[in-house]
Structures are given as structure tokens and as C-alpha cells.
C-alpha atoms as a PDB file:
ATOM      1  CA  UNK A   1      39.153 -53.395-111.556  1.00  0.00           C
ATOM      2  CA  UNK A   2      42.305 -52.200-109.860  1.00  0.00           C
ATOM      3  CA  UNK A   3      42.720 -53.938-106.243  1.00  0.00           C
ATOM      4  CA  UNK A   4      42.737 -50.475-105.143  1.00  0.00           C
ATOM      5  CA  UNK A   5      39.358 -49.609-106.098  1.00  0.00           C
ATOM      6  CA  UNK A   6      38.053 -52.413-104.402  1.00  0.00           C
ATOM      7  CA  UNK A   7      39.627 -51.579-101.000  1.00  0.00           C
ATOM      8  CA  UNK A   8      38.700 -47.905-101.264  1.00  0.00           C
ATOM      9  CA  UNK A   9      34.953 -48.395-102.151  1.00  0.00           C
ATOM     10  CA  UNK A  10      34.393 -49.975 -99.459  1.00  0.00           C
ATOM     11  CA  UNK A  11      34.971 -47.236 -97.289  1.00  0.00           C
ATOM     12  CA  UNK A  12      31.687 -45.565 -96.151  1.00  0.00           C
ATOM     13  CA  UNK A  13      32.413 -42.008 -97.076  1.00  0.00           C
ATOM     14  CA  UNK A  14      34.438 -42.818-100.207  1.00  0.00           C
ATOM     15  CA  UNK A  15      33.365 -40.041-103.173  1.00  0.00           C
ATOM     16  CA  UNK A  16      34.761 -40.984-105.973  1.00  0.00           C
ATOM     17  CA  UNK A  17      37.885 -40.259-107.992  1.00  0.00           C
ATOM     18  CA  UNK A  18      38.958 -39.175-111.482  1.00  0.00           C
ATOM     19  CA  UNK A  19      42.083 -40.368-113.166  1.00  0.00           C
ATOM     20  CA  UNK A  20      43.466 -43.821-112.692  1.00  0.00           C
ATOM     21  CA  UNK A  21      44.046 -45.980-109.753  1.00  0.00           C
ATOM     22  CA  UNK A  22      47.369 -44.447-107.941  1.00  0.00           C
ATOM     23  CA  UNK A  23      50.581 -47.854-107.063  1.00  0.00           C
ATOM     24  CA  UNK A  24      52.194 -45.309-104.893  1.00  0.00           C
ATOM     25  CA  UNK A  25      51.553 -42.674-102.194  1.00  0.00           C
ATOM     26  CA  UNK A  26      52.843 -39.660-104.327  1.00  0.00           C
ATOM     27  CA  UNK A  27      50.265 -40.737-106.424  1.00  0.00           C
ATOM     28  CA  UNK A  28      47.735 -41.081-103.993  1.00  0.00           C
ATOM     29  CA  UNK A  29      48.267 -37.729-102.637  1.00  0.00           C
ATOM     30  CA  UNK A  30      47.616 -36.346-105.684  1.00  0.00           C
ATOM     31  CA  UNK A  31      44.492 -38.029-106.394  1.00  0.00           C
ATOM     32  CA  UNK A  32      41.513 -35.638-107.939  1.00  0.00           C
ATOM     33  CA  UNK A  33      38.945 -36.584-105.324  1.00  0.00           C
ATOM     34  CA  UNK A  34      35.246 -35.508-106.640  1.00  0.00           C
ATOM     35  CA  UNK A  35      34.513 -33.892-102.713  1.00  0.00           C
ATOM     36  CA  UNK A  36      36.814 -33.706 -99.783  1.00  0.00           C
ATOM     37  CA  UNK A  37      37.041 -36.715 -97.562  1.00  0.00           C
ATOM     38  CA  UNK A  38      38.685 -37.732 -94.516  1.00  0.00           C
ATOM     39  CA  UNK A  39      40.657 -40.654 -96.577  1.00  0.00           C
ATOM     40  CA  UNK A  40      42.278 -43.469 -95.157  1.00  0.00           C
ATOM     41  CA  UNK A  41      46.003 -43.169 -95.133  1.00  0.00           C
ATOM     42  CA  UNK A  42      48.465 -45.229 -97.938  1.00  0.00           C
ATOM     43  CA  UNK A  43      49.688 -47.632 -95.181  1.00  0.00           C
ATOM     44  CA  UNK A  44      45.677 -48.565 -93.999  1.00  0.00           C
ATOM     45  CA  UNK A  45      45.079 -48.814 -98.246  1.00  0.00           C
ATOM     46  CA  UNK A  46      48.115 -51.087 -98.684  1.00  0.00           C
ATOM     47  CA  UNK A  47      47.573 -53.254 -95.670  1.00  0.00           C
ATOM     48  CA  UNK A  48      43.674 -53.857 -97.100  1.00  0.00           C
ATOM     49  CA  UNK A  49      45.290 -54.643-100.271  1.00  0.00           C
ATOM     50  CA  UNK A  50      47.138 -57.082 -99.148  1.00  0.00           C
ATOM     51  CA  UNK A  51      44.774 -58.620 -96.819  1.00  0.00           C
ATOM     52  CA  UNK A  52      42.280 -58.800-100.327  1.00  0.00           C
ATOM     53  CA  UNK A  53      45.228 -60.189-102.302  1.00  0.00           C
ATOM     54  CA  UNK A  54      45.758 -62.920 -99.217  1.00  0.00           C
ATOM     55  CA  UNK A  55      41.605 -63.878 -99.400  1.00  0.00           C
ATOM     56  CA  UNK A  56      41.496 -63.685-103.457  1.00  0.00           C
ATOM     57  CA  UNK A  57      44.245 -66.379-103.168  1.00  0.00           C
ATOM     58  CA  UNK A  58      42.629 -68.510-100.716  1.00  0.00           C
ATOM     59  CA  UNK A  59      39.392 -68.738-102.566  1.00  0.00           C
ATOM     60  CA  UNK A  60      41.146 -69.908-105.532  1.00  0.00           C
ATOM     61  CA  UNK A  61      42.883 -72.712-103.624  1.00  0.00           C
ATOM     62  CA  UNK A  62      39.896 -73.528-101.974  1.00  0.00           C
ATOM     63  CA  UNK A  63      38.033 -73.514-105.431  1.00  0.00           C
ATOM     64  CA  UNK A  64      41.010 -75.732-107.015  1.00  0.00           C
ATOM     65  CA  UNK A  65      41.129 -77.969-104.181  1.00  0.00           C
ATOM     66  CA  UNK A  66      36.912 -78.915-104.868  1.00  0.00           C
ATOM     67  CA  UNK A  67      37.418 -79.268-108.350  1.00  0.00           C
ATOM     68  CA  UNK A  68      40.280 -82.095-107.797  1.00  0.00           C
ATOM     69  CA  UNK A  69      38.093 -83.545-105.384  1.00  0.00           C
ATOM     70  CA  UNK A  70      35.531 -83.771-108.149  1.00  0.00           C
ATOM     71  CA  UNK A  71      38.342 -85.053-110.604  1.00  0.00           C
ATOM     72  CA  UNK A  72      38.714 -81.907-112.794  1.00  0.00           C
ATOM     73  CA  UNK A  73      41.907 -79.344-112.946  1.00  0.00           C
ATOM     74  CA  UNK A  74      41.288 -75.339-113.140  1.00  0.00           C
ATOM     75  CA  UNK A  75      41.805 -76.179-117.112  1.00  0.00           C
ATOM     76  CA  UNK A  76      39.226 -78.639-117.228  1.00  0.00           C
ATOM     77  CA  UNK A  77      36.917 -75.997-115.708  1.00  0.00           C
ATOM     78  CA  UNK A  78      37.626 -73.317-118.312  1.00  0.00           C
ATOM     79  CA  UNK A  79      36.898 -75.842-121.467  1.00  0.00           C
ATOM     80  CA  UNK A  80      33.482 -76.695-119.693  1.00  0.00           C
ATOM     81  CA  UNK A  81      32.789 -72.846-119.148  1.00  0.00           C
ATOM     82  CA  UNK A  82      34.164 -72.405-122.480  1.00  0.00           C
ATOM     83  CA  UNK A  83      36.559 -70.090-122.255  1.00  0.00           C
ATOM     84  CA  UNK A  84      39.349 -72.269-123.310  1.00  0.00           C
END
């Protein structure tokens, strides 16, 4: 799922949308909305993106840093989940 989709769902009123997720304001513009909306504008959408980029990193530090303190690496992790 597109970080954009994330950020937008969350908004209250948020209808839906057809086509893929727009990278740029023309494109977001031009989005096929399924109702009218009062949307938030690009900026707001690329601020929350960031801000969701910022915590998806942190949690994956914070997720590495427990494994080492258990003894394992991230790769150790994905042979005992087996997906490795």
C-alpha cells in the first residue's frame, strides 16, 4: 500500500479514489474522487507522509535494536519466520 493511502484514509471524510496513488500535486488534483470532499491540501498530505515515513523508521530501529539485545540480526529474524 502506497504511503499515500495510508495518510489519506485516515482522514474522517475520505471517500475513496479510483486510479492509482498520485507522487505529485498535478496528480493529485486530478484525482477521480468517488464523491466530493473537502480534501486536505498536497502540502498537509506530504507533511503526514513524511511524519509516517519518520515513525515507520523508528519502529524498525526500535525493533532491530530488541532483537540485538536478544542476540539475533534483522536476518536472523527472517530465517526463523522463514522468509529467508
Amino acid at each position: 500500500m502506497a504511503l499515500f493511502d495510508k495518510v489519506i484514509r485516515k482522514h474522517s471524510e475520505f471517500p475513496g479514489y479510483r486510479g492509482n496513488a498520485p507522487t505529485t500535486e498535478q496528480e493529485y488534483d486530478s484525482v477521480d474522487w468517488f464523491s466530493d470532499w473537502q480534501k486536505p491540501s498536497w502540502k498537509s498530505i506530504q507533511t503526514e507522509i513524511a511524519e509516517l515515513e519518520t515513525a515507520e523508521t523508528n519502529a524498525k530501529k526500535a525493533a532491530e535494536a530488541k532483537l540485538a539485545k536478544l542476540g539475533l540480526t534483522p536476518e536472523d529474524l527472517q530465517v526463523l519466520l522463514g522468509v529467508k
